[in-house]
Structure formats: structure tokens, C-alpha cells
Protein backbone atom coordinates (compact mmCIF):
# COMPACT_ATOMS: atom_id res chain seq x y z
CA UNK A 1 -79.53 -10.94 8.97
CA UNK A 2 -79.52 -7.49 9.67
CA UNK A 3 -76.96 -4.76 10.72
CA UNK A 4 -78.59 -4.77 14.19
CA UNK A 5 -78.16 -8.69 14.31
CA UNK A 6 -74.69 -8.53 13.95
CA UNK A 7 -74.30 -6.05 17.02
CA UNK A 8 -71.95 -7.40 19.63
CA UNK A 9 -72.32 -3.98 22.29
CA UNK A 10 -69.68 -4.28 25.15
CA UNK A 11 -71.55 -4.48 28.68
CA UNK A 12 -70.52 -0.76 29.47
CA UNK A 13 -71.72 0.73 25.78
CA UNK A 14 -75.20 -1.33 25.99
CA UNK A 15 -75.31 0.22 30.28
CA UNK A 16 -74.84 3.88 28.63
CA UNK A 17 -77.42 3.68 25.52
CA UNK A 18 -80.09 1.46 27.93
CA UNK A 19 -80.07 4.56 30.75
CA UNK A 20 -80.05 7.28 28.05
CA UNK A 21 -75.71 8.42 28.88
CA UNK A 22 -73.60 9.89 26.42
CA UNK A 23 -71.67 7.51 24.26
CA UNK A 24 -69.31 8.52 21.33
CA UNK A 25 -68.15 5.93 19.05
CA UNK A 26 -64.42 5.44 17.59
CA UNK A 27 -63.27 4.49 14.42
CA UNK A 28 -60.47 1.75 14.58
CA UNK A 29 -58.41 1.89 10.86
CA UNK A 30 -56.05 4.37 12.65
CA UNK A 31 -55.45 1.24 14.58
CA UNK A 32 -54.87 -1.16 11.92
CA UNK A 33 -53.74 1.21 9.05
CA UNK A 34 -52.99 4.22 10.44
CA UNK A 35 -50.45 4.18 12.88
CA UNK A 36 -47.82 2.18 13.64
CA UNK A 37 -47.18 -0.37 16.93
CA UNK A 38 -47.10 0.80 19.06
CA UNK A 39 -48.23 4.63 18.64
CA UNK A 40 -51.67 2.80 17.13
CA UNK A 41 -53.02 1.55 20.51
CA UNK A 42 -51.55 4.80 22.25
CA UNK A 43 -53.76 6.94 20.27
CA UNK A 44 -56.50 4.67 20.88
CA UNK A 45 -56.52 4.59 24.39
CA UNK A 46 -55.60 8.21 24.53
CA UNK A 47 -59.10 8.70 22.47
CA UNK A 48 -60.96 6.36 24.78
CA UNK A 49 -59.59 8.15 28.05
CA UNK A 50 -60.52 11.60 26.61
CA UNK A 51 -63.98 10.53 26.14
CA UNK A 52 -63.81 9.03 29.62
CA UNK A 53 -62.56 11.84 31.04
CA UNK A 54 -64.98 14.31 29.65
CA UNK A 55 -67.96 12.20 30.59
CA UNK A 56 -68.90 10.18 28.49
CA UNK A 57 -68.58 6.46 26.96
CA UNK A 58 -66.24 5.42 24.45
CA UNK A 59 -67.25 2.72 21.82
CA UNK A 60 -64.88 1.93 19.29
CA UNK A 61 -65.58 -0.06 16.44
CA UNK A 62 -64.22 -3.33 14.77
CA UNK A 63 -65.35 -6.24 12.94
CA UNK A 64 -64.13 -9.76 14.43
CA UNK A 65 -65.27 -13.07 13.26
CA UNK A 66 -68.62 -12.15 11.32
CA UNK A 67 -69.20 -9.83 14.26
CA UNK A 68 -69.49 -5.82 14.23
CA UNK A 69 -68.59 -5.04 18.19
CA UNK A 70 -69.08 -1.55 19.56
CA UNK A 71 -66.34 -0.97 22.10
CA UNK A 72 -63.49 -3.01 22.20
CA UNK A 73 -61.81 -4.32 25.85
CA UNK A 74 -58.11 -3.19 26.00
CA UNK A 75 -57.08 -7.03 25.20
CA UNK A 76 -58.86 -6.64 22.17
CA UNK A 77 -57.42 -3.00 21.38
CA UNK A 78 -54.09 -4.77 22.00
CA UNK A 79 -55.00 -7.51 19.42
CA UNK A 80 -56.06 -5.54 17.05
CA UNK A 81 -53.01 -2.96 16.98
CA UNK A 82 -50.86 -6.06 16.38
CA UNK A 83 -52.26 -8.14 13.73
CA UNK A 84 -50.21 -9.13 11.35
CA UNK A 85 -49.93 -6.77 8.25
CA UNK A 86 -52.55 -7.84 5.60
CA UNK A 87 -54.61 -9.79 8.06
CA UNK A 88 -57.07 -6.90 8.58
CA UNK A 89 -59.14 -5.82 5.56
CA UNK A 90 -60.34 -2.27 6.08
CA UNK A 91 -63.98 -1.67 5.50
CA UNK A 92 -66.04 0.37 4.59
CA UNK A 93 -69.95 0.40 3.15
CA UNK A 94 -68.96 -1.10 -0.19
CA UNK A 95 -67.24 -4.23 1.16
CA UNK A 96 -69.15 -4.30 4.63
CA UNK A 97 -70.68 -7.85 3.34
CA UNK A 98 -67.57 -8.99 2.68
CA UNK A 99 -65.86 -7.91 5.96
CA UNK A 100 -68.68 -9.77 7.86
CA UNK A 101 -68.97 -12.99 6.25
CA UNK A 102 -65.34 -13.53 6.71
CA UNK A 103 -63.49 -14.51 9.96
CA UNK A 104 -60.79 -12.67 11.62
CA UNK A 105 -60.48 -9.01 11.69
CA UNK A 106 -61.84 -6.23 9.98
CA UNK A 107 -61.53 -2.42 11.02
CA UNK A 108 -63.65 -0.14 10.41
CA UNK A 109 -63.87 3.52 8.24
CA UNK A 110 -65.09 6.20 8.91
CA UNK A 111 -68.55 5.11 6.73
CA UNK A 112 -68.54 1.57 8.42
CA UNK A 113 -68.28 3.12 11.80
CA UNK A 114 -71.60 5.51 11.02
CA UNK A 115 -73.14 2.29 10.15
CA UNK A 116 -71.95 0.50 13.46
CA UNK A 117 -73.12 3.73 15.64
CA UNK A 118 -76.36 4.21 13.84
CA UNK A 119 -77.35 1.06 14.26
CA UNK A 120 -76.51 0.85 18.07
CA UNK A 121 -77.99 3.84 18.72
CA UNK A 122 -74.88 5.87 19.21
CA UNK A 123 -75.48 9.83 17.45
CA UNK A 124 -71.95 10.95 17.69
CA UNK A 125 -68.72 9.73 16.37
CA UNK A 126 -65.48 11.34 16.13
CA UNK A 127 -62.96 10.78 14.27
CA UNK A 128 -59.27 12.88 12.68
CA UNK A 129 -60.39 14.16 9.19
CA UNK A 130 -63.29 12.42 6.66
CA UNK A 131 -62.70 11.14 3.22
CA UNK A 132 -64.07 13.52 0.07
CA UNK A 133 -63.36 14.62 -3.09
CA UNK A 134 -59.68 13.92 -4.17
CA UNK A 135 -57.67 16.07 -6.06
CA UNK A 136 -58.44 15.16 -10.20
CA UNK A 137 -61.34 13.41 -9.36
CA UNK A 138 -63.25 15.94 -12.08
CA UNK A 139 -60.38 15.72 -14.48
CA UNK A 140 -58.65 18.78 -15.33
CA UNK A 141 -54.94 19.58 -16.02
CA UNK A 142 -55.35 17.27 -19.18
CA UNK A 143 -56.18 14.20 -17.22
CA UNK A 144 -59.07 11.78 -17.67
CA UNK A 145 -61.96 12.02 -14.40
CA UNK A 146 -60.74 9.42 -11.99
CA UNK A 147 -64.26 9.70 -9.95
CA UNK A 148 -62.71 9.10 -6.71
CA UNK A 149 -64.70 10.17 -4.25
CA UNK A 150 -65.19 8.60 -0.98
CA UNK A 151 -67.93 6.20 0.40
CA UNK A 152 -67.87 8.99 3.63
CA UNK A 153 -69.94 11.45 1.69
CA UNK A 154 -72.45 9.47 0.92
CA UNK A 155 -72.98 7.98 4.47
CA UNK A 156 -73.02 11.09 6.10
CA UNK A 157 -75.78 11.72 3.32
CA UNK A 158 -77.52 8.48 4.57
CA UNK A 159 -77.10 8.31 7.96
CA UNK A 160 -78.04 10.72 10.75
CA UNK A 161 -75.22 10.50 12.95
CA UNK A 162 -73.15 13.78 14.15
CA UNK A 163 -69.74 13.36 12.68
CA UNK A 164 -66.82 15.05 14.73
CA UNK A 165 -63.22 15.78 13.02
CA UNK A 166 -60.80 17.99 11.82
CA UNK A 167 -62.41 18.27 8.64
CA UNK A 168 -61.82 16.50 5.73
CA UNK A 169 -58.33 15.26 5.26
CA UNK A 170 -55.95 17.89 3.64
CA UNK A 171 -55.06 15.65 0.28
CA UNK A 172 -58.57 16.09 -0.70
CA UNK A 173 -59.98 19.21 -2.44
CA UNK A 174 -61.93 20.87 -0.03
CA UNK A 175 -64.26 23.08 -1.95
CA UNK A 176 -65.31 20.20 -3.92
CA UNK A 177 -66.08 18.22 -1.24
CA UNK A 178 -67.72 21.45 0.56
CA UNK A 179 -69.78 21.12 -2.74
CA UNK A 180 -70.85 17.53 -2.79
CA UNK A 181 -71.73 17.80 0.85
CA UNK A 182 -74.23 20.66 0.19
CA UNK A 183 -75.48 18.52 -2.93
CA UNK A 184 -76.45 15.26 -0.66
CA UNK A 185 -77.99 18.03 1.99
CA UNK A 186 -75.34 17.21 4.61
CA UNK A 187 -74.42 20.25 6.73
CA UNK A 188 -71.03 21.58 7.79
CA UNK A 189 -70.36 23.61 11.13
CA UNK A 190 -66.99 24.84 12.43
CA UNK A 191 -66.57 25.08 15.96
CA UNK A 192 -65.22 28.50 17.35
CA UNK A 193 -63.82 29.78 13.80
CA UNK A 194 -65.42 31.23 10.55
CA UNK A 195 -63.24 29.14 8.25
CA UNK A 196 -63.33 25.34 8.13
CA UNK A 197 -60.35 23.47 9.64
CA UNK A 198 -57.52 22.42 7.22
CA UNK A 199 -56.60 19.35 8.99
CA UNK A 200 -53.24 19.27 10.09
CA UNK A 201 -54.01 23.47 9.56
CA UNK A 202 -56.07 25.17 11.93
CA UNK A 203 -57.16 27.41 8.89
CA UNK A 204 -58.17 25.97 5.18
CA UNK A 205 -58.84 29.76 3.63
CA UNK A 206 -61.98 28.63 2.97
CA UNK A 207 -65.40 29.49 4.74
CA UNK A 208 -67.05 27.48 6.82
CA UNK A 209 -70.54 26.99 5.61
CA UNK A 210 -71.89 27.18 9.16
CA UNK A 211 -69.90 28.26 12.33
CA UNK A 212 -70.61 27.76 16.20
CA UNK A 213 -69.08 29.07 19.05
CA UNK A 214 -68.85 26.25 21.46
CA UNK A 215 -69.90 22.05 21.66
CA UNK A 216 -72.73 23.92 23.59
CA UNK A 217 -74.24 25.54 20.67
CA UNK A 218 -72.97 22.51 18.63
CA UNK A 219 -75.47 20.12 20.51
CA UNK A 220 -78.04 23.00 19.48
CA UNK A 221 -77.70 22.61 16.28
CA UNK A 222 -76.77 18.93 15.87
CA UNK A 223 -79.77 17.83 18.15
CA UNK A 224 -82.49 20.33 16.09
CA UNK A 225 -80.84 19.16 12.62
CA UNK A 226 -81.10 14.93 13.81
CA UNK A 227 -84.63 15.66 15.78
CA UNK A 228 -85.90 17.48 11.99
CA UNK A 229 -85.69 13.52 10.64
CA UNK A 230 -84.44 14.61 7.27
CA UNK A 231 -82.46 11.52 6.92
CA UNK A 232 -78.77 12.92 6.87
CA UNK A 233 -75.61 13.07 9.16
CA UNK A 234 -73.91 16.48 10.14
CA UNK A 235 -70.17 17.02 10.43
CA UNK A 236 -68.39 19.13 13.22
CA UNK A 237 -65.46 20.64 12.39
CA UNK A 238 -62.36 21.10 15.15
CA UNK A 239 -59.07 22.74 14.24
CA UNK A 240 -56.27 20.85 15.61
CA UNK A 241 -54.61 22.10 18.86
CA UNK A 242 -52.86 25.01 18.01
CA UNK A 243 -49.50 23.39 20.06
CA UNK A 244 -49.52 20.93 17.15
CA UNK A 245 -50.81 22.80 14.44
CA UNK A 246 -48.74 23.17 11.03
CA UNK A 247 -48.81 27.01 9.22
CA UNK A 248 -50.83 26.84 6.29
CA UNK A 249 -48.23 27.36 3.51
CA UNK A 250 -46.10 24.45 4.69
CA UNK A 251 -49.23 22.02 4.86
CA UNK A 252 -50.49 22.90 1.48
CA UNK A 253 -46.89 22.81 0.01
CA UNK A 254 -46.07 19.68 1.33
CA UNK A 255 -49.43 18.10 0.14
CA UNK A 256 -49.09 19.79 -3.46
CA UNK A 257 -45.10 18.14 -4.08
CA UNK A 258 -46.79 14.37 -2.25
CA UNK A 259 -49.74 14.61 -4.97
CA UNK A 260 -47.80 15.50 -7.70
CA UNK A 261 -45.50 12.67 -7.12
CA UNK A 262 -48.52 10.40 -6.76
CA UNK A 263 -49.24 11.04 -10.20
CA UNK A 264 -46.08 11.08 -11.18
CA UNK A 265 -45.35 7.53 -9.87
CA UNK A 266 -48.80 5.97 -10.87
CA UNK A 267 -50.45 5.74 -7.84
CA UNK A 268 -53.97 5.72 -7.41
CA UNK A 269 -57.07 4.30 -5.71
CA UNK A 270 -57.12 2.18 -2.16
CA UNK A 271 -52.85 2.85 -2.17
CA UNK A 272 -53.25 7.07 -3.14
CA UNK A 273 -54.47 8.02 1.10
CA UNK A 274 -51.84 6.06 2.84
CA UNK A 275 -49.05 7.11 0.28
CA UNK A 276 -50.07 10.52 0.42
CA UNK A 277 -50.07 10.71 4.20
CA UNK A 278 -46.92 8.90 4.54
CA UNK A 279 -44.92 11.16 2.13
CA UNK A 280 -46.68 14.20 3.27
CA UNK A 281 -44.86 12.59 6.93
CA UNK A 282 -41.74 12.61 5.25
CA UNK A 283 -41.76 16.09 3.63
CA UNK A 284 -43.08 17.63 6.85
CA UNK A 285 -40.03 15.92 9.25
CA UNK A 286 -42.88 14.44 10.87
CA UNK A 287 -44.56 17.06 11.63
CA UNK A 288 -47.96 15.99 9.93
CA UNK A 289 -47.95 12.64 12.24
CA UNK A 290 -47.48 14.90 15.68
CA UNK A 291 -50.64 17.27 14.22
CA UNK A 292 -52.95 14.19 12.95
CA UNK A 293 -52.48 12.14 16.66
CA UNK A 294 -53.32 15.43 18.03
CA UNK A 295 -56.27 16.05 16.48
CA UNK A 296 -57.65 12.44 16.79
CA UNK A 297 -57.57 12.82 20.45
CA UNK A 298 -58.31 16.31 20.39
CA UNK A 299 -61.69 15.04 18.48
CA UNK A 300 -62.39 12.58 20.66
CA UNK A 301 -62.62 14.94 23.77
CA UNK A 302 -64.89 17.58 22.24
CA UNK A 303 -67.10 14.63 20.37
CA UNK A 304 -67.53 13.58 24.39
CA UNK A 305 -68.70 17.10 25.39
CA UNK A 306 -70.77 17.33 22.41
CA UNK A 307 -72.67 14.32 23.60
CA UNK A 308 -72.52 15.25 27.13
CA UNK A 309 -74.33 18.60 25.85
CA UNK A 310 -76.64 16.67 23.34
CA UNK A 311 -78.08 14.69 26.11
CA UNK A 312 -78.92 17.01 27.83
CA UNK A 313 -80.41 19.35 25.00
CA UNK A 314 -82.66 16.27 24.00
CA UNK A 315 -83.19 14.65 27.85
């Protein structure tokens, strides 16, 4: 059976992509593994009602019963947000099978979700920051190559699907995943600034490889690099609201003392991201956790107008 045969499209998502109407689809692990209850569904709906309100359709993505739906009803957002911890197996392309021939829940990454919208027909998806590169995954510092290096990458180097966020998530290293990007032929555009985003930064110190002024000249660019049929994705980079941004220097020192203790205490693979982010939480008085809900939303709405544009770029 194929991906397309295990669509279930809510009525409104399968009304927008029949007539041709902007649709941007939603990731849904910062509902499950994210976030807590109940500031998981809050940021959720907050997404959805961004999209809404800048005019276009929200669709976000979750696996239930064998089943990959694209837009969830409320009830089911509500579900979802309170499943009971280790109930709702995250996936992502590797373990997509696995999530589908299981029953119950399954939420989706941010390389399950391309998947999802791809196959639907939906070319935009936002989402807070991709997976990359991590930090070590070369080696270095006298440690062996640990190779981990997210399943996004290569999805966005598979898939043709415009990818909105706030860049890739600040644990990672960012010029290595820059790198890897380039490699697979994926480009990387930063809306209104010459450097790319630093997640819960507005700034990373490092150029952008491509930079646009607007989610006007976005759609440009994301409708003439889709309509070329070169097979890849393209990511959009957003800096987080400045109200809710954190200075540079405190961001990077803050993810420098969590990593180090990661290595420190052993931890690695699936567990590293949601340690990380949690201690980063910790060191930061919270202040990471106010930027990243931020930006999610802040994603969602300029994903919206990026559509809203792209539609009517390609008619």
C-alpha cells in the first residue's frame, strides 16, 4: 500500500488542495514530545489560528491507527496532547513502517511530516528549527565519529516541499549542516537578514547562503526552485520575534555547558535533543522555552503568507 493509500485528509484540507487554496502543514512531536500539557495543545492551536488568520489552511500531521491524517479536529489535538507518556512513538522516515503498521498514536517529525505533505499535495510546511549535523558527529576533540546526523537532511534532499523554520536547531553545528545541505543540493534562504537565524537567536554569525527580503520574494524563489523539478525541498529561514529573542552569547553559552554535560553524562542518540533542550531550559531560566513557542507560531504565520503568495505566483 502506498503513502497516498494511507492518506486520511480532513474535509477542510482535501476542500483547500481540490480548489487550488493555500494549505500549510504542521508537524505534531511538539505536541507529543515537545511541550508539556497543557502548553503542547496551546502552541498547536496557536499555530493553526496563525495560519487561519493569515489565509490559509492548517494541516497538521499525525499517525493514528495505521492511518497518516493531514489535519487533526481539535478533539483529536486534545487527544493527542494527552496521551499517556510512552504511548506515542515519534516517527520519522526510518521507522515510518513501523509507526503505520501499529495501532494507536504516532506523531510525526519534521521528515515524516514532508512525507505526509508531499504526498497530499501540500508544498509548504513549517515548523520551529530542523534537525542536522550534531555537534561530534565528525569526531574531533579526541572522540570517535558518532555519525549523527538527522533523517531531516536527507528528506529535504528527497522531497520537494518548502520547509519554513527558524533554522536548524541551535545544539546542532550549523556550518556543518549548512555543508551537508549544499552537498544533497538543498537550498537555504533567510528571510529579511543576511545571516541565517540561530534559533532561539535572531543572528547565528554565520551567512546565509541565500537571503530574501520578504515571503513575497520567498514564493519567487520557492515556486521557480519546486517548478525547476530537480527533485529537492528548500528551507526558509525566520528569526524568532525579536520580543522573544535570546542575545547570541547567552544562547551559545548555554548550549556549549548543556553539550558538554551531555557528554559528560553519556548521553547520546534518540535521548541527546530532548536532554539538550531541556537543560538548555534550565540554564536559560526558561528563557529558551518562551523563544522556541515563539518561533513555532511565529513560523506558522509567515509559512501561511508564503503559501498565500505561492499560489498566487504559480495560479
Amino acid at each position: 500500500m502506498a503513502i497516498a493509500d494511507r492518506l486520511t485528509l480532513d474535509p477542510d484540507v482535501a476542500a483547500a488542495i481540490a480548489a487550488g487554496r493555500p494549505v500549510v502543514a504542521l508537524e505534531s512531536t511538539l505536541i507529543s514530545h515537545g511541550l508539556p500539557y497543557p502548553d503542547n495543545v496551546a502552541v498547536a492551536r496557536a499555530s493553526e489560528a496563525a495560519v487561519r488568520e493569515s489565509g490559509a489552511v492548517p494541516a497538521t500531521v499525525a499517525i493514528r491507527d495505521g492511518r497518516l491524517l493531514v489535519g487533526l479536529a481539535d478533539a483529536a489535538l486534545e487527544e493527542l496532547a494527552t496521551a499517556a507518556a510512552g504511548t506515542v512513538l515519534k516517527a520519522a522516515r526510518p521507522n515510518l513502517a513501523a509507526a503505520l503498521d501499529r495501532d494507536g498514536w504516532a506523531a510525526t517529525t519534521v521528515s515524516a511530516t514532508i512525507i505526509a505533505a508531499h504526498a497530499a499535495g501540500i508544498r509548504v510546511f513549517a515548523t520551529g528549527g530542523i534537525g542536522g549535523v550534531h555537534r561530534g558527529a565528525l569526531g574531533g576533540r579526541g572522540h570517535d565519529p558518532s555519525l549523527d546526523i538527522s533523517s531531516d537532511l536527507e528528506e529535504l534532499a528527497r522531497t520537494p516541499v518548502a520547509v519554513v523554520c527558524a533554522g536548524p536547531k541551535a545544539i546542532l553545528d550549523l556550518r556543518l549542516t549548512l555543508e551537508y545541505l549544499e552537498t544533497r543540493g538543498v537550498p537555504a534562504t533567510a528571510i529579511g537578514q543576511a545571516e541565517l537565524p540561530g534559533f532561539y537567536s535572531r543572528d547565528s554569525g554565520v551567512p546565509a547562503p541565500l537571503s530574501v527580503a520578504d515571503e513575497a520574494e520567498a514564493a519567487r524563489l520557492v515556486g521557480t526552485h519546486l517548478g525547476l523539478g530537480l527533485g529537492s525541498g528548500i528551507l526558509v529561514c525566520v528569526p524568532v520575534p525579536a520580543d522573544a529573542a535570546l542575545p547570541l552569547e547567552l544562547a551559545r553559552a548555554a548550549v556549549e555547558r548543556a553539550t558538554a554535560e551531555a557528554v559528560t553524562a553519556g548521553i547520546h542518540g534518540p535521548a541527546l535533543t530532548p536532554w539538550l533542550l531541556a537543560r538548555i531550559a534550565e540554564l536559560t531560566g526558561g528563557a529558551s522555552l518562551r523563544a522556541n513557542t515563539a518561533l513555532i507560531e511565529n513560523n506558522a504565520r509567515v509559512a501561511a503568507r508564503l503559501a498565500v503568495a505561492l499560489s498566487h505566483e504559480t495560479g
